[in-house]
N, C-alpha and C. Protein backbone atom coordinates (compact mmCIF):
# COMPACT_ATOMS: atom_id res chain seq x y z
N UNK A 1 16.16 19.68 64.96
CA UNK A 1 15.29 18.84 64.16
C UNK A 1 14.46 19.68 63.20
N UNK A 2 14.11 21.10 63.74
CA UNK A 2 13.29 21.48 62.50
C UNK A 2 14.31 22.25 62.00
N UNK A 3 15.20 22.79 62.03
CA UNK A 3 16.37 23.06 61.00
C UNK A 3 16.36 22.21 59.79
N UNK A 4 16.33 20.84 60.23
CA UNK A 4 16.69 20.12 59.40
C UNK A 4 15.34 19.61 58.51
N UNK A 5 14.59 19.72 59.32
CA UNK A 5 13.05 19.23 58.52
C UNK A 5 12.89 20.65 57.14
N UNK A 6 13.39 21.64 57.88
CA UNK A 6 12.97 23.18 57.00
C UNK A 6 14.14 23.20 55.66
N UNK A 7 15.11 22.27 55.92
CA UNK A 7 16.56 22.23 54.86
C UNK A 7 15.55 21.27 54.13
N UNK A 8 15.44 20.36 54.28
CA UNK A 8 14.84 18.93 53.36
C UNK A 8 13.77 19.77 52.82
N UNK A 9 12.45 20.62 53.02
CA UNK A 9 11.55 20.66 52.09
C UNK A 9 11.70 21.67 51.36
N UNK A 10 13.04 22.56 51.76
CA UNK A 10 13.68 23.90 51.04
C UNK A 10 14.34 23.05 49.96
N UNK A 11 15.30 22.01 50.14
CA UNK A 11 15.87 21.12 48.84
C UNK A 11 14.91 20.62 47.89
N UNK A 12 13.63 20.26 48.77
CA UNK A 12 12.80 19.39 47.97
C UNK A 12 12.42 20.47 46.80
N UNK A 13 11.83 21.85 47.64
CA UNK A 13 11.06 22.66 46.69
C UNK A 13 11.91 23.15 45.68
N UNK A 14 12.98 23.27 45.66
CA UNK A 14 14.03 23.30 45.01
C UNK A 14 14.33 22.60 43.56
N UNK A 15 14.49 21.15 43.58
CA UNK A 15 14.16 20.42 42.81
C UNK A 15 12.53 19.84 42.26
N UNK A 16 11.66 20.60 42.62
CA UNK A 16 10.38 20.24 42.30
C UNK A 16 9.77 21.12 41.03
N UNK A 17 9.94 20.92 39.80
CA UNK A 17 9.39 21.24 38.88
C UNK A 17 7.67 21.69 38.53
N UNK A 18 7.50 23.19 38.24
CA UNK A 18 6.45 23.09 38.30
C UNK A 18 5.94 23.41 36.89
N UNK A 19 4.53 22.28 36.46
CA UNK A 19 4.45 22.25 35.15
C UNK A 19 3.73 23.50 34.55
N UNK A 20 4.20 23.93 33.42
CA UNK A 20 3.43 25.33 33.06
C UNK A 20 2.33 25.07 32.20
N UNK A 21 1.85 25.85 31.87
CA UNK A 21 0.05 25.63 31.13
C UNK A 21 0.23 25.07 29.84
N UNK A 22 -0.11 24.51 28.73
CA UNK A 22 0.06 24.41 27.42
C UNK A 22 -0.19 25.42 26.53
N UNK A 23 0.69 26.46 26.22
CA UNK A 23 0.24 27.68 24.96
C UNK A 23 -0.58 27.31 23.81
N UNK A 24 -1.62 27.64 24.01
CA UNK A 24 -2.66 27.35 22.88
C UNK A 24 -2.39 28.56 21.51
N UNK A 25 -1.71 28.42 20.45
CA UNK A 25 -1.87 28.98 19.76
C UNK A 25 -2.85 29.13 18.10
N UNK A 26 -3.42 30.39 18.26
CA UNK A 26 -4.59 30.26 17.07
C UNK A 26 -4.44 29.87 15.79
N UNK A 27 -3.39 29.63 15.18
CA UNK A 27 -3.43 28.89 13.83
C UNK A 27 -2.48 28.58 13.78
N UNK A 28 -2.03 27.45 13.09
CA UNK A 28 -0.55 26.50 12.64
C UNK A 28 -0.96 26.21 11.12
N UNK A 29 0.33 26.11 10.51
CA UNK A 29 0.02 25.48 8.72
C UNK A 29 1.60 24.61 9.30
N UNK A 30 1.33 23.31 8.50
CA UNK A 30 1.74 21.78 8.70
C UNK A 30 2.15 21.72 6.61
N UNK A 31 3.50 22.17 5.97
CA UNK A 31 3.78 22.05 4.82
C UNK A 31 4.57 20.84 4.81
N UNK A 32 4.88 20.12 5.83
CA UNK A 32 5.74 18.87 5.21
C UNK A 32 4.79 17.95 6.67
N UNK A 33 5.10 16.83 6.36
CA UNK A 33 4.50 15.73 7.33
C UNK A 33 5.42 15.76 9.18
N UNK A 34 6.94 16.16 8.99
CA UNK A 34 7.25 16.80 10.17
C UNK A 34 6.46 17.88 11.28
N UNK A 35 5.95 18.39 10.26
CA UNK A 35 4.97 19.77 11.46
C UNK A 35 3.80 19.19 12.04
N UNK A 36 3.42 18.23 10.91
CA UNK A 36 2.09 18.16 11.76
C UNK A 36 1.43 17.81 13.26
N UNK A 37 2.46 17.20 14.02
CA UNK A 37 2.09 17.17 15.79
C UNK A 37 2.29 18.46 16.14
N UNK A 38 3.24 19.32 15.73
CA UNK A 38 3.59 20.24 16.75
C UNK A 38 2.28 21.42 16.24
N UNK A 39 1.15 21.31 15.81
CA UNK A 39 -0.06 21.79 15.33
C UNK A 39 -1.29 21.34 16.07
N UNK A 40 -1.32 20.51 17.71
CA UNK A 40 -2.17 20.35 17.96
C UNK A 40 -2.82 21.05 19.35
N UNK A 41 -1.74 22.28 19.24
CA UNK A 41 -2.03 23.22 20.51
C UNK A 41 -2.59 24.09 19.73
N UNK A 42 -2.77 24.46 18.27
CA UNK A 42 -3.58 24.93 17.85
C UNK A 42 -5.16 24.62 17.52
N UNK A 43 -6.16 25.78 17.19
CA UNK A 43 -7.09 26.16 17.30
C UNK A 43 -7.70 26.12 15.89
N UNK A 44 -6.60 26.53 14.86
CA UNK A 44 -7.02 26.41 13.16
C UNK A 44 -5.72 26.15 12.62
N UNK A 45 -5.75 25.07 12.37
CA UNK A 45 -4.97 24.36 11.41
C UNK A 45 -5.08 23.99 10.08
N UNK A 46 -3.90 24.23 9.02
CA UNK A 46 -3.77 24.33 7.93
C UNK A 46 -2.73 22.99 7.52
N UNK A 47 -3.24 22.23 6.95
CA UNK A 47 -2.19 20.91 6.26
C UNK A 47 -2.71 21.53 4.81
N UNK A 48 -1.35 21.70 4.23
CA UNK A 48 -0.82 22.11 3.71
C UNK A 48 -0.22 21.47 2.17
N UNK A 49 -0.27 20.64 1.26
CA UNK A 49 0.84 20.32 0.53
C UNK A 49 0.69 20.84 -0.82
N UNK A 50 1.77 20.46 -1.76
CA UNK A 50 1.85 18.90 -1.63
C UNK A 50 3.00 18.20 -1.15
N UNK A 51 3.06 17.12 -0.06
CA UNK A 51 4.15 16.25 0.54
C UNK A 51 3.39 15.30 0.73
N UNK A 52 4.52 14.21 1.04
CA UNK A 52 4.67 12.92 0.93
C UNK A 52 4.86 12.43 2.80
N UNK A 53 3.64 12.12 3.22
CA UNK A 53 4.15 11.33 4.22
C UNK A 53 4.75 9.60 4.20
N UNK A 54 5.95 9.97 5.20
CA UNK A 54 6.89 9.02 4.76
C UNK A 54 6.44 7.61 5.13
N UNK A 55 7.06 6.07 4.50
CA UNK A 55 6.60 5.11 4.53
C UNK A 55 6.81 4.80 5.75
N UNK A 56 5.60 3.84 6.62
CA UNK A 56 5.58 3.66 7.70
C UNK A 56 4.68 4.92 8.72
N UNK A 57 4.47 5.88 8.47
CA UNK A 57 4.25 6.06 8.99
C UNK A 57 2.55 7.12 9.12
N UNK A 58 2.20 7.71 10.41
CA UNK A 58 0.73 7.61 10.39
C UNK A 58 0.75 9.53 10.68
N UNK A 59 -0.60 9.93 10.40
CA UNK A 59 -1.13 11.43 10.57
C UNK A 59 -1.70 10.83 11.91
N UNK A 60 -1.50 11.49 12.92
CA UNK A 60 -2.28 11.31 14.16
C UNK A 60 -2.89 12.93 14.44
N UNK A 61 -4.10 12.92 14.26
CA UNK A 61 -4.81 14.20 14.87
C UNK A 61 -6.01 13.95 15.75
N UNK A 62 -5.37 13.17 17.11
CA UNK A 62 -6.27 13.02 17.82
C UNK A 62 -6.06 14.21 19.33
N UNK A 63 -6.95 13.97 20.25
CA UNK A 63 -6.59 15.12 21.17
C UNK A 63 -6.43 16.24 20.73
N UNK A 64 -7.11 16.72 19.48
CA UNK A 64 -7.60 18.43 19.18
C UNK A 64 -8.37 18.64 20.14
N UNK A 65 -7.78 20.60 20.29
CA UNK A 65 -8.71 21.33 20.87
C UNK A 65 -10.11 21.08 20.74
N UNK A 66 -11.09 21.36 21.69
CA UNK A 66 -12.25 21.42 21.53
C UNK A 66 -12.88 22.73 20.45
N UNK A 67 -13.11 22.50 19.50
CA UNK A 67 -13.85 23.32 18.38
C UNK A 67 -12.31 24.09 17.41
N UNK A 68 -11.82 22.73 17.32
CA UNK A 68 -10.50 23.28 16.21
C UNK A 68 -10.73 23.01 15.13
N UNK A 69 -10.54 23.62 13.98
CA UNK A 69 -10.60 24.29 12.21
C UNK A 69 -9.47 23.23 11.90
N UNK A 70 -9.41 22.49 10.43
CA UNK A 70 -8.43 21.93 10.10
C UNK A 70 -9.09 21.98 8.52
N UNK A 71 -8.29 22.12 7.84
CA UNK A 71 -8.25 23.19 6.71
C UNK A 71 -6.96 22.31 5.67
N UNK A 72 -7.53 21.45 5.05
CA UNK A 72 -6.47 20.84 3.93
C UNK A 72 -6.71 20.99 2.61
N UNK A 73 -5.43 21.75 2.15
CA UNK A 73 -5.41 22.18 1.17
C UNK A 73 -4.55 21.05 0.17
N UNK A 74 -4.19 20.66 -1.16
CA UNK A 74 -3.23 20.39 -1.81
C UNK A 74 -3.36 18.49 -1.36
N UNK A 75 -2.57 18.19 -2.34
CA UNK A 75 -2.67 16.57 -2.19
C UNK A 75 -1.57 15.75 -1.09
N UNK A 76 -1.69 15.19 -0.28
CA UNK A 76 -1.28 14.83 0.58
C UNK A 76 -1.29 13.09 0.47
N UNK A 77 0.26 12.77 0.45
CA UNK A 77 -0.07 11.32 -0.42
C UNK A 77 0.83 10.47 0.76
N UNK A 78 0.28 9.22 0.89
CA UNK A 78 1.58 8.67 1.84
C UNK A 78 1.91 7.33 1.33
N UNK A 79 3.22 7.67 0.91
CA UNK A 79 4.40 6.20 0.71
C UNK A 79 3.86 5.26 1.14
N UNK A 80 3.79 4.09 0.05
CA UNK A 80 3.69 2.65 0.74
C UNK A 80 4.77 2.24 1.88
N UNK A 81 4.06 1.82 2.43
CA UNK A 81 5.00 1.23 3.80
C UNK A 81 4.61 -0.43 3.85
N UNK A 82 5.14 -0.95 4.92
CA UNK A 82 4.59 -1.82 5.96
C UNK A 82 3.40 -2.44 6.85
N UNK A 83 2.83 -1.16 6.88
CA UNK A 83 1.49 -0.85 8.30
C UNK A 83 0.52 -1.91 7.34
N UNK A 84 0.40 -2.52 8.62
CA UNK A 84 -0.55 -3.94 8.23
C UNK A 84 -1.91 -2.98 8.74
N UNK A 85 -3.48 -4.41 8.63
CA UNK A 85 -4.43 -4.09 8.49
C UNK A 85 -4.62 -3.31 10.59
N UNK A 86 -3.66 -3.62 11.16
CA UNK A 86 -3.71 -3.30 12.34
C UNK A 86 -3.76 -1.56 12.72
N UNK A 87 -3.31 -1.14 11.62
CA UNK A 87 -2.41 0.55 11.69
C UNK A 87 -3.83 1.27 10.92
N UNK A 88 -3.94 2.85 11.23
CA UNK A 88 -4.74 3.31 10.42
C UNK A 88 -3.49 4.51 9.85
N UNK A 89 -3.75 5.29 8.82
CA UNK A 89 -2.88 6.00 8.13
C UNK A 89 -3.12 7.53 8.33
N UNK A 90 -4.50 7.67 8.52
CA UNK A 90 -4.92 9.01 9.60
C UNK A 90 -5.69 8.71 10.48
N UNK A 91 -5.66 9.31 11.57
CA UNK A 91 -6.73 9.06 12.68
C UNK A 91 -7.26 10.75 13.17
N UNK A 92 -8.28 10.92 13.67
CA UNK A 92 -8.80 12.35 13.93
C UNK A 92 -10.03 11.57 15.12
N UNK A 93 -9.85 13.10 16.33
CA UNK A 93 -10.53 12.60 17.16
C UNK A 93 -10.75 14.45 17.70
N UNK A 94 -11.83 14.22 18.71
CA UNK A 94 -11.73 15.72 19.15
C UNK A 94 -13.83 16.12 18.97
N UNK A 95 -13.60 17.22 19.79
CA UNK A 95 -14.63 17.51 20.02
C UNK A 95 -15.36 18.93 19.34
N UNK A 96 -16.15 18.50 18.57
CA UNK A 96 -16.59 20.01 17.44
C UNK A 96 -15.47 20.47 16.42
N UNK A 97 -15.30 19.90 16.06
CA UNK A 97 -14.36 19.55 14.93
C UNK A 97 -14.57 19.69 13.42
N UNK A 98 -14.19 20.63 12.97
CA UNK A 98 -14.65 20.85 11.74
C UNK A 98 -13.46 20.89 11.02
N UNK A 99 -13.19 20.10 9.15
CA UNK A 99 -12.31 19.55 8.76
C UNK A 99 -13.38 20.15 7.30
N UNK A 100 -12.57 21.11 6.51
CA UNK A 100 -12.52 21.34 5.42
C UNK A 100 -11.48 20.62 4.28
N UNK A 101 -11.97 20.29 3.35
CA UNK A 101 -10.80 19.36 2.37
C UNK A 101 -11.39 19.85 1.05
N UNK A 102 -11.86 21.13 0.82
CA UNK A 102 -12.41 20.98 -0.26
C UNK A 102 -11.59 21.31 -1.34
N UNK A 103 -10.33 21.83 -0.74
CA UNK A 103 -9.42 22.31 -2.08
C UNK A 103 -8.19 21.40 -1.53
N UNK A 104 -8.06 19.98 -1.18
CA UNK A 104 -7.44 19.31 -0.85
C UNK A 104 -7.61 17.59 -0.88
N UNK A 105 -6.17 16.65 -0.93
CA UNK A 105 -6.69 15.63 -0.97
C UNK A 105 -5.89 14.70 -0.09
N UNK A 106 -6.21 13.24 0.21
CA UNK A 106 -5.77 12.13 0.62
C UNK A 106 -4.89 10.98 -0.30
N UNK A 107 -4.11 10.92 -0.31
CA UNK A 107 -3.71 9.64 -1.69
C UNK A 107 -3.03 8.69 -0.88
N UNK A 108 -3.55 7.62 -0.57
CA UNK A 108 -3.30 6.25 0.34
C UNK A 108 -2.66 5.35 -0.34
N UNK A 109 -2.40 6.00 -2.21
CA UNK A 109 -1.41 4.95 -2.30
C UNK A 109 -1.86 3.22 -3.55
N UNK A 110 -2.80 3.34 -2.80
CA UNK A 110 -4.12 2.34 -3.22
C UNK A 110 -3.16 0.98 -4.49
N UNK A 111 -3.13 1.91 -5.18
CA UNK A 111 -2.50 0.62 -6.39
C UNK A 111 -1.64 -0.03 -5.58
N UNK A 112 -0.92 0.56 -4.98
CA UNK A 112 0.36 -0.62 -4.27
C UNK A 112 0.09 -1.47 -3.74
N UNK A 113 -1.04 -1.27 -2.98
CA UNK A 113 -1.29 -2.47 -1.95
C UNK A 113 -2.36 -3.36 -2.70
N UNK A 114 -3.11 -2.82 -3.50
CA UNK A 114 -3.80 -3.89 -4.17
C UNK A 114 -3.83 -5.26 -5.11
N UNK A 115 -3.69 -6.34 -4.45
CA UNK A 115 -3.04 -7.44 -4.56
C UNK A 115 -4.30 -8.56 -5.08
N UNK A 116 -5.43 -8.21 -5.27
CA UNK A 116 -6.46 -9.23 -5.20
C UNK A 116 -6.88 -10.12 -4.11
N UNK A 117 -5.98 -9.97 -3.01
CA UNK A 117 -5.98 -11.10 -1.94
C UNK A 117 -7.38 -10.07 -0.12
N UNK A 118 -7.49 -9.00 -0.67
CA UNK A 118 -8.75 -8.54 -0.30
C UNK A 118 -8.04 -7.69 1.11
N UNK A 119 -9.04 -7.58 1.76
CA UNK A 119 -8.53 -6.78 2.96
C UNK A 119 -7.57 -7.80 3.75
N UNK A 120 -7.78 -8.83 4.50
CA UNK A 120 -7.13 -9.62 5.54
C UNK A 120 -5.99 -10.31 4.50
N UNK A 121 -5.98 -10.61 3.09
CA UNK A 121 -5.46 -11.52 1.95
C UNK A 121 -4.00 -11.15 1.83
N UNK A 122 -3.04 -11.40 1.18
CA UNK A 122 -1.96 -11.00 0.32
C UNK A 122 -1.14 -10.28 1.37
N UNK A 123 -0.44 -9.17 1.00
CA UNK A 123 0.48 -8.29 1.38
C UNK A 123 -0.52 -7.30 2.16
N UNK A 124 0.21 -6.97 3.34
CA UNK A 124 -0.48 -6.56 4.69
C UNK A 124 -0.89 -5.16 4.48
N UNK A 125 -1.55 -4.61 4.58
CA UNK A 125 -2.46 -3.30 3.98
C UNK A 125 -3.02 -2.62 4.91
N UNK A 126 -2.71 -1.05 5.29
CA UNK A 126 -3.52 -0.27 6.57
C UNK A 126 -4.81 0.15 5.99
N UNK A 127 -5.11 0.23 6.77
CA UNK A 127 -6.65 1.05 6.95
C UNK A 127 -6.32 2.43 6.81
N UNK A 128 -7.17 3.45 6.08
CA UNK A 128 -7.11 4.58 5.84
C UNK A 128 -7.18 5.56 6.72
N UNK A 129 -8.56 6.20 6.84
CA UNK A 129 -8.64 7.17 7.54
C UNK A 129 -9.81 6.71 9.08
N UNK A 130 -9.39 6.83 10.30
CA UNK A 130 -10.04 5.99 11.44
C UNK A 130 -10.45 7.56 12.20
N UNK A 131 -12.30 7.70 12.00
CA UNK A 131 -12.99 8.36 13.29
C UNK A 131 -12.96 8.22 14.12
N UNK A 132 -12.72 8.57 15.03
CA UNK A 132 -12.66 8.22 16.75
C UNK A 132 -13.19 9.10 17.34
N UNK A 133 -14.12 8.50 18.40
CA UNK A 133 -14.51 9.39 19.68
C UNK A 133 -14.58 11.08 18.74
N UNK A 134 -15.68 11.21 17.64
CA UNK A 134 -15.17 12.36 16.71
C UNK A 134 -16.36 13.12 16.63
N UNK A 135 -16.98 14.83 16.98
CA UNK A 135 -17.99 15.01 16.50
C UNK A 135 -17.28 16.34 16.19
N UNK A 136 -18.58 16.91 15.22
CA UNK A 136 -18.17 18.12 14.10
C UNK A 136 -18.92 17.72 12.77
N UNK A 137 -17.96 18.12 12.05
CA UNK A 137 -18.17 17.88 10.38
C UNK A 137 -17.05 17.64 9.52
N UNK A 138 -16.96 16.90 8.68
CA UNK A 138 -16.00 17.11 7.82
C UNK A 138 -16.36 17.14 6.33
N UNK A 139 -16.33 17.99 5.45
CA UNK A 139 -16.67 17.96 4.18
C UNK A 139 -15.56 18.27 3.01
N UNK A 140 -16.37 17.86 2.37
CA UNK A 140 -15.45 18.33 0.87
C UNK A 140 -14.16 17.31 0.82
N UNK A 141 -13.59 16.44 1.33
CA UNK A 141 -12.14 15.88 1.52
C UNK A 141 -12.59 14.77 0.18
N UNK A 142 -11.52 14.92 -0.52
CA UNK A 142 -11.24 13.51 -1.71
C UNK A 142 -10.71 12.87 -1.06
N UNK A 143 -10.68 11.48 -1.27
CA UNK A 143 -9.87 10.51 -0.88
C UNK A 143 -9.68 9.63 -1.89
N UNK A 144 -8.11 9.21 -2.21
CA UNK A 144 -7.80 8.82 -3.76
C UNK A 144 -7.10 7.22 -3.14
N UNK A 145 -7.49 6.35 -3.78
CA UNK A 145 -6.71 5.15 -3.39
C UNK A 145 -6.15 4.66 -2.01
N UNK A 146 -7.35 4.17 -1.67
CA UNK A 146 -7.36 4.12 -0.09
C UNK A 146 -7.20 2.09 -0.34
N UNK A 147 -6.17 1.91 0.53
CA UNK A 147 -5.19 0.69 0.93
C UNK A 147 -6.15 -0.30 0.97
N UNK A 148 -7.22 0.02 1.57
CA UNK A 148 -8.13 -0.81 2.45
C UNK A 148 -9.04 0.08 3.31
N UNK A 149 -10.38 -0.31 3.48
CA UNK A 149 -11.59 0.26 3.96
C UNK A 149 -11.03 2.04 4.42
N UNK A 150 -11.94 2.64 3.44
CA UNK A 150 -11.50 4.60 3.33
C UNK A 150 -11.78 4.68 5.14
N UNK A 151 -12.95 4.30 5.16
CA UNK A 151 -13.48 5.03 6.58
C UNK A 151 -13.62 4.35 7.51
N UNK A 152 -13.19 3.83 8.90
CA UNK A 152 -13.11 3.43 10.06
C UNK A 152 -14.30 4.46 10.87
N UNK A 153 -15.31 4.37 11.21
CA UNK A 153 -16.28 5.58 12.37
C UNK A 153 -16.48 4.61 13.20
N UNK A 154 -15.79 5.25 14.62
CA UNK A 154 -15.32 4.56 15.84
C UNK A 154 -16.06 5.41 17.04
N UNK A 155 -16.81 5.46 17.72
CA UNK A 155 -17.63 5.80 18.80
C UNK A 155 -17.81 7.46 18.23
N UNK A 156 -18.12 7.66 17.34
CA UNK A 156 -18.52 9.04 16.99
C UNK A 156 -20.25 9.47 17.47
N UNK A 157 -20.12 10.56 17.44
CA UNK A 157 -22.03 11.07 17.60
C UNK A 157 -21.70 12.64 17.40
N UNK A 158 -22.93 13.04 16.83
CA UNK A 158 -22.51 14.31 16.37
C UNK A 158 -21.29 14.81 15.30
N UNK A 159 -21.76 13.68 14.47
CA UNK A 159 -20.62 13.82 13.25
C UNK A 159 -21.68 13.70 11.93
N UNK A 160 -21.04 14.93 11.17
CA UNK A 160 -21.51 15.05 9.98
C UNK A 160 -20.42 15.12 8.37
N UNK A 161 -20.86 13.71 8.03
CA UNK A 161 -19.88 14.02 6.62
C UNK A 161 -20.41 14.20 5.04
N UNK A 162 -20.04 15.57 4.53
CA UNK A 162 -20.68 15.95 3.64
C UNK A 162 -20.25 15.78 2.02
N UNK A 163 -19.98 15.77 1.18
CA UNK A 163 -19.53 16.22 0.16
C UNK A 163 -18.17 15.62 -0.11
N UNK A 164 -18.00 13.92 0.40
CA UNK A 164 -16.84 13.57 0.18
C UNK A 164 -16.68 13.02 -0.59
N UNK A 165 -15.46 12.67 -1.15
CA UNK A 165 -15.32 11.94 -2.50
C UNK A 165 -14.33 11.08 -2.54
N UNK A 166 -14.91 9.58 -2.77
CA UNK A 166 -14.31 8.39 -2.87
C UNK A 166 -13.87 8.00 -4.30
N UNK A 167 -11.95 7.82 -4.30
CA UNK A 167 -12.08 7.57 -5.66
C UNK A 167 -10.85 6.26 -5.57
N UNK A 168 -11.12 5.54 -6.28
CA UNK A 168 -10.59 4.22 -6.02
C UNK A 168 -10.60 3.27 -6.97
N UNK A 169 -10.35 4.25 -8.09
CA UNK A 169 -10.10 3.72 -9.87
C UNK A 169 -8.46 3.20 -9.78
């Protein structure tokens, strides 16, 4: 019987996977809209363009390191899509968080979706850029033709935004 008890937890340990740590590495640069998840085990991050994120779909930079650098350079524009008022088009979340944009931009696109029929009205329109659970700073970021409402600030504290620029001609 314990032969057999000592075979079963020798098989078990056997097949029992053990998970390894997450490699935190100190800087990533994100030049096309593909890289940018595999940039959130980093520490200082660089978005990068100019590219086109593709229609449909969203920048998710939530679950940053605690006190990660994000550093956007160049204009960063995303294809009209689909994404109704339900979807946001970037989201950023994280703790001590600091987001430079000063030699960089956002382009949401804006003319396309603008229909006269307002935010909830006409042809279905995302929301731009959504704070979450977000403290740090973010300064300097343009934001050019935003779909519908630029800024979403969602349970933030300890957030400072400086020197941004809304343009929506």
């Amino acid at each position: 019987m314990q032969l057999r008890i000592a075979a079963i937890i020798t098989a078990f340990l056997a097949t029992t996977a053990v998970a390894s740590p997450v490699e935190i590495d100190s800087s990533c640069t994100a030049t096309s809209y593909d890289q940018i998840a595999a940039t959130k085990t980093c520490t200082a991050i660089t978005i990068q363009g100019p590219f086109t994120v593709p229609a449909n779909s969203k920048i998710d930079l939530t679950g940053l390191i605690t006190g990660t650098t994000i550093t956007i350079t160049g204009k960063i524009t995303f294809a009209k899509g689909t994404l109704d008022e339900s979807n946001n088009l970037v989201t950023i979340g994280g703790s001590d968080i600091t987001i430079d944009g000063s030699n960089g931009s956002f382009d949401g696109s804006g003319p396309d979706y603008w229909d006269g029929g307002g935010a909830f009205g006409g042809i279905n329109k995302p929301k731009f850029i959504r704070l979450q659970s977000l403290s740090g700073t973010i300064k300097g970021l343009t934001v050019v033709g935003s779909p519908v409402q630029t800024f979403i600030i969602y349970r933030c504290t300890g957030l400072t935004l400086s020197g941004i620029t809304i343009d929506n001609r």
